[in-house]
Protein backbone atom coordinates (compact mmCIF):
# COMPACT_ATOMS: atom_id res chain seq x y z
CA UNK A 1 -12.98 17.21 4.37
CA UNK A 2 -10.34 17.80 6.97
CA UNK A 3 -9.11 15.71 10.02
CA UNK A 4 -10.00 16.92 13.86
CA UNK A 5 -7.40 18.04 15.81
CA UNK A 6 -8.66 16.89 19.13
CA UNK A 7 -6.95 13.67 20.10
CA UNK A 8 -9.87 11.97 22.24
CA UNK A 9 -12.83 10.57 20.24
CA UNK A 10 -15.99 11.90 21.09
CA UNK A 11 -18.85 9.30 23.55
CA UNK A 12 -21.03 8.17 20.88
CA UNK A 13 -18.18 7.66 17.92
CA UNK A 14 -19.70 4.49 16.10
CA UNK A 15 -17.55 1.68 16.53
CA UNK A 16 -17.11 -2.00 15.10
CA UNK A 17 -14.67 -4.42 15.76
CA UNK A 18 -12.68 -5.85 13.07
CA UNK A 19 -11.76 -9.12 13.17
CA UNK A 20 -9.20 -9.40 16.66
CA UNK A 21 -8.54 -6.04 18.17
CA UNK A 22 -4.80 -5.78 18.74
CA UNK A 23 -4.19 -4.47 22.04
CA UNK A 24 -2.90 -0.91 22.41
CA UNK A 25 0.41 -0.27 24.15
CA UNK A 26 -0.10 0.47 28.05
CA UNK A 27 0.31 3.98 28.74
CA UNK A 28 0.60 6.39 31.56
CA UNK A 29 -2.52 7.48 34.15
CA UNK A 30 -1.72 10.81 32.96
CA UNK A 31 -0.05 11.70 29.17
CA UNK A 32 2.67 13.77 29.44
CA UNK A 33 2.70 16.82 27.15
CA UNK A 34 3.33 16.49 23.73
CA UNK A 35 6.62 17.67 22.78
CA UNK A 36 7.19 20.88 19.98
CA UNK A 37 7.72 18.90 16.78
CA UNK A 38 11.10 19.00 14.94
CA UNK A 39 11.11 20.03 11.24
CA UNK A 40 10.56 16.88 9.47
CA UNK A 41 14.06 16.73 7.72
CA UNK A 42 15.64 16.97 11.40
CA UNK A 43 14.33 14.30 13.09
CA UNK A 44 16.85 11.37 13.42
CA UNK A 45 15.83 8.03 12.03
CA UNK A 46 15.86 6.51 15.63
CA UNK A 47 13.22 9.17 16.58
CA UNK A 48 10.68 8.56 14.30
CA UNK A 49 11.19 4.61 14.57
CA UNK A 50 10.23 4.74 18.11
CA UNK A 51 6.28 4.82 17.59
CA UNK A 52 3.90 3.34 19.39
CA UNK A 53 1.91 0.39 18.16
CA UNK A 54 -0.93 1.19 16.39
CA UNK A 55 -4.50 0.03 17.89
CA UNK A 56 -6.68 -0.94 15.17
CA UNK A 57 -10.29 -0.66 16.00
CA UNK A 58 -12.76 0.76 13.41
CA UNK A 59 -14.16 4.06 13.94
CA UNK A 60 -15.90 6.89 12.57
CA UNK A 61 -14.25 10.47 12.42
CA UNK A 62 -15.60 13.58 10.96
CA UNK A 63 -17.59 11.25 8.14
CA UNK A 64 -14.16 8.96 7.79
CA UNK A 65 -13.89 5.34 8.85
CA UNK A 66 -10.68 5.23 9.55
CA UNK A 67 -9.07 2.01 11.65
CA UNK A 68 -6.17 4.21 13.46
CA UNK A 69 -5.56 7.62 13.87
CA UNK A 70 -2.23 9.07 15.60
CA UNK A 71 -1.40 12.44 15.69
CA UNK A 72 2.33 12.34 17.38
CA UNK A 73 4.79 14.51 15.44
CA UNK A 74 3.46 14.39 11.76
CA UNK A 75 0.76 11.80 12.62
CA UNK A 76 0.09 8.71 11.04
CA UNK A 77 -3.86 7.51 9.41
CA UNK A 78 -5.40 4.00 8.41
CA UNK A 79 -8.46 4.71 6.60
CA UNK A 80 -11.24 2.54 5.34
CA UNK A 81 -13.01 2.80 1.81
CA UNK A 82 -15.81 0.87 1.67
CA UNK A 83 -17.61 -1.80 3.28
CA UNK A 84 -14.50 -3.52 5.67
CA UNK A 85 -16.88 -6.11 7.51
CA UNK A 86 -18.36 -7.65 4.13
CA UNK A 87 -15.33 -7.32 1.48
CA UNK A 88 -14.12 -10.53 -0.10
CA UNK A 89 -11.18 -8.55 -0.98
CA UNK A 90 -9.12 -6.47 0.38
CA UNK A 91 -6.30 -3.90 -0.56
CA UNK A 92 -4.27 -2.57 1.12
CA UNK A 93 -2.72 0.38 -0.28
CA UNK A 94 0.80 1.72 1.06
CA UNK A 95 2.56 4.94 -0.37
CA UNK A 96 6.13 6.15 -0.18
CA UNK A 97 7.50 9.14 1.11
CA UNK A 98 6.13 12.49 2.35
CA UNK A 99 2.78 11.31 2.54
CA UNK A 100 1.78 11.63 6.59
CA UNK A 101 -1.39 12.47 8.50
CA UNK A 102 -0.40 16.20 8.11
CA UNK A 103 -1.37 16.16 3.92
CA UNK A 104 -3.35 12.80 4.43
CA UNK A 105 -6.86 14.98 3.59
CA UNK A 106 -5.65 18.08 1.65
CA UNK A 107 -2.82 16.26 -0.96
CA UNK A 108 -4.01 16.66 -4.35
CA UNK A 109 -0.87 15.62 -6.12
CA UNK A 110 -0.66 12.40 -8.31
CA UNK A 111 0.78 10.64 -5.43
CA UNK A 112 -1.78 11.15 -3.19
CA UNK A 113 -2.77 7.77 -1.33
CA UNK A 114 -6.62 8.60 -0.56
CA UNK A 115 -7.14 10.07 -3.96
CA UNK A 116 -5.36 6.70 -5.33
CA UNK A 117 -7.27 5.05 -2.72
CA UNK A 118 -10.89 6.06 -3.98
CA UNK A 119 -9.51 5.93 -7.75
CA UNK A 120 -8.66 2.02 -6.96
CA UNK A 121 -12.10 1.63 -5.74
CA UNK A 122 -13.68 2.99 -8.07
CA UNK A 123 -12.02 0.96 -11.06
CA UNK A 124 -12.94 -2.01 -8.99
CA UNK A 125 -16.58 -1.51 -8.70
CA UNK A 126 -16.92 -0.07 -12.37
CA UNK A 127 -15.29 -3.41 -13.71
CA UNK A 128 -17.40 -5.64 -11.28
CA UNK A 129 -20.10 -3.51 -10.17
CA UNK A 130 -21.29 -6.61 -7.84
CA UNK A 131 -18.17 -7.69 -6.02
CA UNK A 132 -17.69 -6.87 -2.69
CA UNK A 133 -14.22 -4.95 -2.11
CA UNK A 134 -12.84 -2.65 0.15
CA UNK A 135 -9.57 -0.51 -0.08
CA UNK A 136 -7.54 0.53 3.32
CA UNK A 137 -5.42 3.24 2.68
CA UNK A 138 -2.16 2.40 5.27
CA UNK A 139 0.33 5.47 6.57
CA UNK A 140 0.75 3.65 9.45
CA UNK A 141 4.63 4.49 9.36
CA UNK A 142 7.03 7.22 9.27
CA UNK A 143 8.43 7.84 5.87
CA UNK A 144 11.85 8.17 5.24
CA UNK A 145 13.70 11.78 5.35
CA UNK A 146 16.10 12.08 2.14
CA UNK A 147 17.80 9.95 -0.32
CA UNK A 148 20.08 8.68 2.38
CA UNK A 149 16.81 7.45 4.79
CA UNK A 150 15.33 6.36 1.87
CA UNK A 151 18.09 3.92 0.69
CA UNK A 152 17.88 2.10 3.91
CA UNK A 153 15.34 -0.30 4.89
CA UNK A 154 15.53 1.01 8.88
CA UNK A 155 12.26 3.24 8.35
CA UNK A 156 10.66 0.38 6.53
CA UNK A 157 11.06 -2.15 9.24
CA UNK A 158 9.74 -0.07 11.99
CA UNK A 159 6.49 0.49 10.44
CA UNK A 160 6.41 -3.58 8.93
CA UNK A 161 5.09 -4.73 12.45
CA UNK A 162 2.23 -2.83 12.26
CA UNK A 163 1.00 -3.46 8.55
CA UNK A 164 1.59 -7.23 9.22
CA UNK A 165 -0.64 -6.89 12.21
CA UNK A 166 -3.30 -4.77 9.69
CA UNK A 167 -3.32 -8.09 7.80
CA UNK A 168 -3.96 -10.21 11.28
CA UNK A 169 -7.11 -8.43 11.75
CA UNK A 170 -8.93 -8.07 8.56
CA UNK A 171 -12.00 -9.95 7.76
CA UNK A 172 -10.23 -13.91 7.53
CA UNK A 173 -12.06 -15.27 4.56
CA UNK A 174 -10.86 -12.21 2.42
CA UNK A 175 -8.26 -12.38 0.23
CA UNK A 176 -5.98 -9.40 0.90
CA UNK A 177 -3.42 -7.79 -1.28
CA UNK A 178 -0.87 -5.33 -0.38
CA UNK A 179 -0.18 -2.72 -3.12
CA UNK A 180 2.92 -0.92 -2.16
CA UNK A 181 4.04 2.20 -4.20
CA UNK A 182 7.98 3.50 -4.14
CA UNK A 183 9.37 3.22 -0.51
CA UNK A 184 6.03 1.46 0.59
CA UNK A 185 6.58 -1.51 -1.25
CA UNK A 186 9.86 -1.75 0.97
CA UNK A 187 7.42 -1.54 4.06
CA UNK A 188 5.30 -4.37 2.48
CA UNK A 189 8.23 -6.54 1.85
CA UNK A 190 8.86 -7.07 5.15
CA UNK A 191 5.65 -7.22 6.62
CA UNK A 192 5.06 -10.66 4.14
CA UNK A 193 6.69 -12.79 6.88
CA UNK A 194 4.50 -12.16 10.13
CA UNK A 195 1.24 -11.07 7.66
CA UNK A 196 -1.66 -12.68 6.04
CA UNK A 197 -1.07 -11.78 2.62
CA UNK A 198 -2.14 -13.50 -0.69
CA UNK A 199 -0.37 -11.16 -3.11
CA UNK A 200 2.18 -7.98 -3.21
CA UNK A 201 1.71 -5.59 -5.83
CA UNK A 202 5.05 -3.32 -5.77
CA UNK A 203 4.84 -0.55 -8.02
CA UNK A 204 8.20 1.97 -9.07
CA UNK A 205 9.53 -0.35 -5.81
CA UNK A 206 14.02 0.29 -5.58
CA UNK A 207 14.24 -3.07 -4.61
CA UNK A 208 12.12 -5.40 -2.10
CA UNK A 209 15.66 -5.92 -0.29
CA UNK A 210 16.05 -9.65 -2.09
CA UNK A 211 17.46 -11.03 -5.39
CA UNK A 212 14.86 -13.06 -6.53
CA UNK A 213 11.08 -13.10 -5.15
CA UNK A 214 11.15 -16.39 -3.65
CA UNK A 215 13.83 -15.43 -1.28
CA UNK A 216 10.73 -13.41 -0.12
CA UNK A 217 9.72 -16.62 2.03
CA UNK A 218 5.96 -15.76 0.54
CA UNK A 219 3.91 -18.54 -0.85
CA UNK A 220 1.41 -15.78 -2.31
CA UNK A 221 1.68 -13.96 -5.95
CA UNK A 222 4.62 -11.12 -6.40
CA UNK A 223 3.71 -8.53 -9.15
CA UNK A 224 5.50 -5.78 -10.22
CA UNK A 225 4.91 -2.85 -12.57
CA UNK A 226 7.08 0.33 -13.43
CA UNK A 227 6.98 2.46 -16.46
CA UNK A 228 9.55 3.32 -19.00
CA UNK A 229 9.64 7.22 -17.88
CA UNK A 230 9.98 6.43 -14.30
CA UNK A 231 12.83 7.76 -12.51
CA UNK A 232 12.95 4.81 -10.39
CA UNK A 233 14.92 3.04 -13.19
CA UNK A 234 18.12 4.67 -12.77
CA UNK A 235 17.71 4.34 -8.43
CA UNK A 236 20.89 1.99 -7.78
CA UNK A 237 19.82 -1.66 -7.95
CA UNK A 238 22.59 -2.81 -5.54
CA UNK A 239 22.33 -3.58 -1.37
CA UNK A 240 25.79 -2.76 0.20
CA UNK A 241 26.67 -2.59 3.80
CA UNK A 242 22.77 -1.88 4.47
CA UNK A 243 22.63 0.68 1.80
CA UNK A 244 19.78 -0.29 -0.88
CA UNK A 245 17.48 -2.56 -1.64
CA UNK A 246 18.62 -4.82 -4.34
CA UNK A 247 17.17 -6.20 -7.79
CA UNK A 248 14.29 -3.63 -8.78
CA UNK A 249 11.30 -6.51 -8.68
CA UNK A 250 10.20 -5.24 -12.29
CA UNK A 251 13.76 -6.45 -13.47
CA UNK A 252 12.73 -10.10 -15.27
CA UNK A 253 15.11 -12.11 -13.67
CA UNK A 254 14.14 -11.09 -10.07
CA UNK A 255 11.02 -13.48 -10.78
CA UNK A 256 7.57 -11.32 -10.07
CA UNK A 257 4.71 -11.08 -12.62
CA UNK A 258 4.87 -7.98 -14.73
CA UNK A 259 2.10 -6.44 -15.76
CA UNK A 260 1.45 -3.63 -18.15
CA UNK A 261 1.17 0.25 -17.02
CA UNK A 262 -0.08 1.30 -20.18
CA UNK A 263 0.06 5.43 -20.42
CA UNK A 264 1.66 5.83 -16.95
CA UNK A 265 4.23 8.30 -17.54
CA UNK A 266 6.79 9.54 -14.42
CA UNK A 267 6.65 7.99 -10.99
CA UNK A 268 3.21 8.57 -9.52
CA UNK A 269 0.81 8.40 -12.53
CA UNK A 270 0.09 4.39 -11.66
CA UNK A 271 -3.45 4.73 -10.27
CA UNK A 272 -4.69 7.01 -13.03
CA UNK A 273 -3.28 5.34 -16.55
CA UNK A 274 -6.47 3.06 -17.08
CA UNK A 275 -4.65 -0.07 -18.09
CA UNK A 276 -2.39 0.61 -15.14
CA UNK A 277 -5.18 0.51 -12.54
CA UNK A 278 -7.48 -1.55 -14.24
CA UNK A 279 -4.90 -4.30 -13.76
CA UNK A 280 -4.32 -3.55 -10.21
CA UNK A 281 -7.97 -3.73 -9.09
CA UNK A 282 -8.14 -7.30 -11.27
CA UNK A 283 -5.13 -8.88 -9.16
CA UNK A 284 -6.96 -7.35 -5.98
CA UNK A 285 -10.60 -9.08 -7.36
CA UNK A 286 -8.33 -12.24 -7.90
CA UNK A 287 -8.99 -12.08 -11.88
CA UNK A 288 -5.41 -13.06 -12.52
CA UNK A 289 -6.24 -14.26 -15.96
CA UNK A 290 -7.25 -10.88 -17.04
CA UNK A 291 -4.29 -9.11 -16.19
CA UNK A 292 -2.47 -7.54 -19.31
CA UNK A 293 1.22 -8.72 -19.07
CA UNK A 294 4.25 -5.98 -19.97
CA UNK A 295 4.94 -6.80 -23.54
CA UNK A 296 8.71 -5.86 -23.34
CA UNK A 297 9.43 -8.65 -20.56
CA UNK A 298 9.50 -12.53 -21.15
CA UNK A 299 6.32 -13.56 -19.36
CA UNK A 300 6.72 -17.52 -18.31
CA UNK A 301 4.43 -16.87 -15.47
CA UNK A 302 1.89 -15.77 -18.74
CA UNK A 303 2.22 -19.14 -20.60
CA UNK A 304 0.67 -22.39 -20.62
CA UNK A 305 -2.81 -21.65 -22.23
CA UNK A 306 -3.53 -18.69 -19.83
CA UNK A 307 -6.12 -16.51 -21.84
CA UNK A 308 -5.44 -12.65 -21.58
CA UNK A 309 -7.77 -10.20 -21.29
CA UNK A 310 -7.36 -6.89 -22.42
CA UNK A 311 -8.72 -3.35 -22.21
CA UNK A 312 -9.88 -1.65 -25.96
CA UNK A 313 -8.79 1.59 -26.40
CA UNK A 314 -12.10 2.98 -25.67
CA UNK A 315 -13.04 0.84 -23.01
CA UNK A 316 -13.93 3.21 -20.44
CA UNK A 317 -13.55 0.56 -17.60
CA UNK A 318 -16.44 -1.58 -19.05
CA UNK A 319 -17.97 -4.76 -16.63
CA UNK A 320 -16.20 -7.28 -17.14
CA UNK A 321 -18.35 -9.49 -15.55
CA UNK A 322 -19.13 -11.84 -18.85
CA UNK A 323 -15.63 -12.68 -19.61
């Protein structure tokens, strides 16, 4: 499946609203010509932070529901897995870098959000075959270019307005969770203020730019997860003159729930070690008590009679509907 080229949608594209439609940006009578895109790497931060808002409105696109589609410079994609209108929960899932409309449909790789998208929903419905979820995948921003880009937060905030506004406009009795991988859990750090978020799932996160999770300002759930092998572990866990983005939230003392990855090895393997994604889709279904805390952290947040659960090691993603 690939993405159309043509930037106009076609007369008789199905379309639903979603919740509140947030109003598009006025633009000219006329567009002016698209400008010859830069090489990626060349494009200065203040260029690619200058984006237009993103209208949300669901739509159908060569087979895809996607919620936004904008294919300026490298193009950014909000896609929709699953029935949107009807879920009772919601996740949103947010990758880091080099993941743009360009590679949205072809990437392959471990990292790649729509494959980690379907995977998600796929663990969810094969654990609770009945429950009604839905999973938006969200590169709705511009990643960052480099080490240096990527050690700033300046990429992050340009694209937080429009995930918070994602959150405005989702169905309002769901219960929405923002799972944000590397640099994305940056982005979904600072879209917690002005969003309607009930928990934040960061994943190999460098930092959600605070010392402790309540200096988040979020009354929801902060979980964390990152895997002994990850590189992330040796990314400087320091902020300095605007330059990183603090305690690493799978540090203990930084306060979020830690949950185990099980075989997750490297940085991007998070979606496809079972006990790793198993425990992401519970958090998203809201089965908090079945979520399989990281054994090598003190787990206060896991005591006081909380029962458990946890996957056999042939469990195959078994319903878990009895327990």
């Amino acid at each position: 499946m690939t993405a159309a080229h043509s930037p106009s949608e076609p007369d008789d594209a199905r379309e639903h609203p979603v919740g509140v439609t947030v109003p598009s940006a006025q633009r000219p009578a006329v567009a002016p010509a698209p400008p010859v895109p830069e090489p990626y790497a060349d494009r200065s931060l203040r260029a690619r932070a200058q984006l237009q808002p993103l209208d949300y409105r669901l739509h159908e696109r060569d087979g895809s529901w996607l919620l936004a589609y904008d294919e300026q410079d490298d193009g950014r994609i909000v896609e929709v897995l699953g029935d949107l209108n009807t879920a009772e929960h919601i996740a949103v899932v947010v990758p880091g870098n080099d993941h743009t409309l360009r590679n949205y449909f072809e990437e392959t790789s471990p990292a790649a959000p729509r494959g980690n998208g379907q995977r998600l929903l796929q663990v969810m419905h094969a654990l609770y075959p009945d429950a009604r979820c839905a999973v938006v995948v969200w590169v709705g921003y511009r990643p960052p270019a480099g080490f240096v880009e990527a050690s700033r937060r300046g990429v992050a905030r340009a694209g937080a307005a429009d995930l918070a506004a994602l959150t405005r406009i989702l169905p309002p009795a769901a219960h929405v969770t923002l799972v944000g991988h590397s640099y994305g859990a940056v982005v979904c750090a600072l879209a917690l203020a002005e969003g309607r978020v009930d928990d934040l799932v960061s994943l190999a996160s460098p930092g959600l730019g605070v010392r402790r999770a309540r200096q988040l300002s979020f009354a929801g759930r902060v979980w964390a997860a990152q895997c002994e092998s990850d590189w992330m572990r040796f990314f400087p866990n320091v902020r300095i003159a605007g330059f990183g983005h603090g305690v690493s939230p799978a540090h203990p003392r930084f306060g979020a729930r830690i949950f185990a990855t099980g075989t997750a090895e490297g940085h991007c393997d998070y979606y496809r070690a079972e006990e790793s994604v198993s425990n992401i889709a519970r958090i998203v279904l809201g089965r908090h008590d079945l979520v399989t805390p990281d054994s090598r952290h003190h787990q206060p947040w896991s005591a006081g009679g909380t029962s458990w659960g946890r996957l056999g090691p042939q469990s195959g993603y078994a319903s878990e509907r009895s327990r």
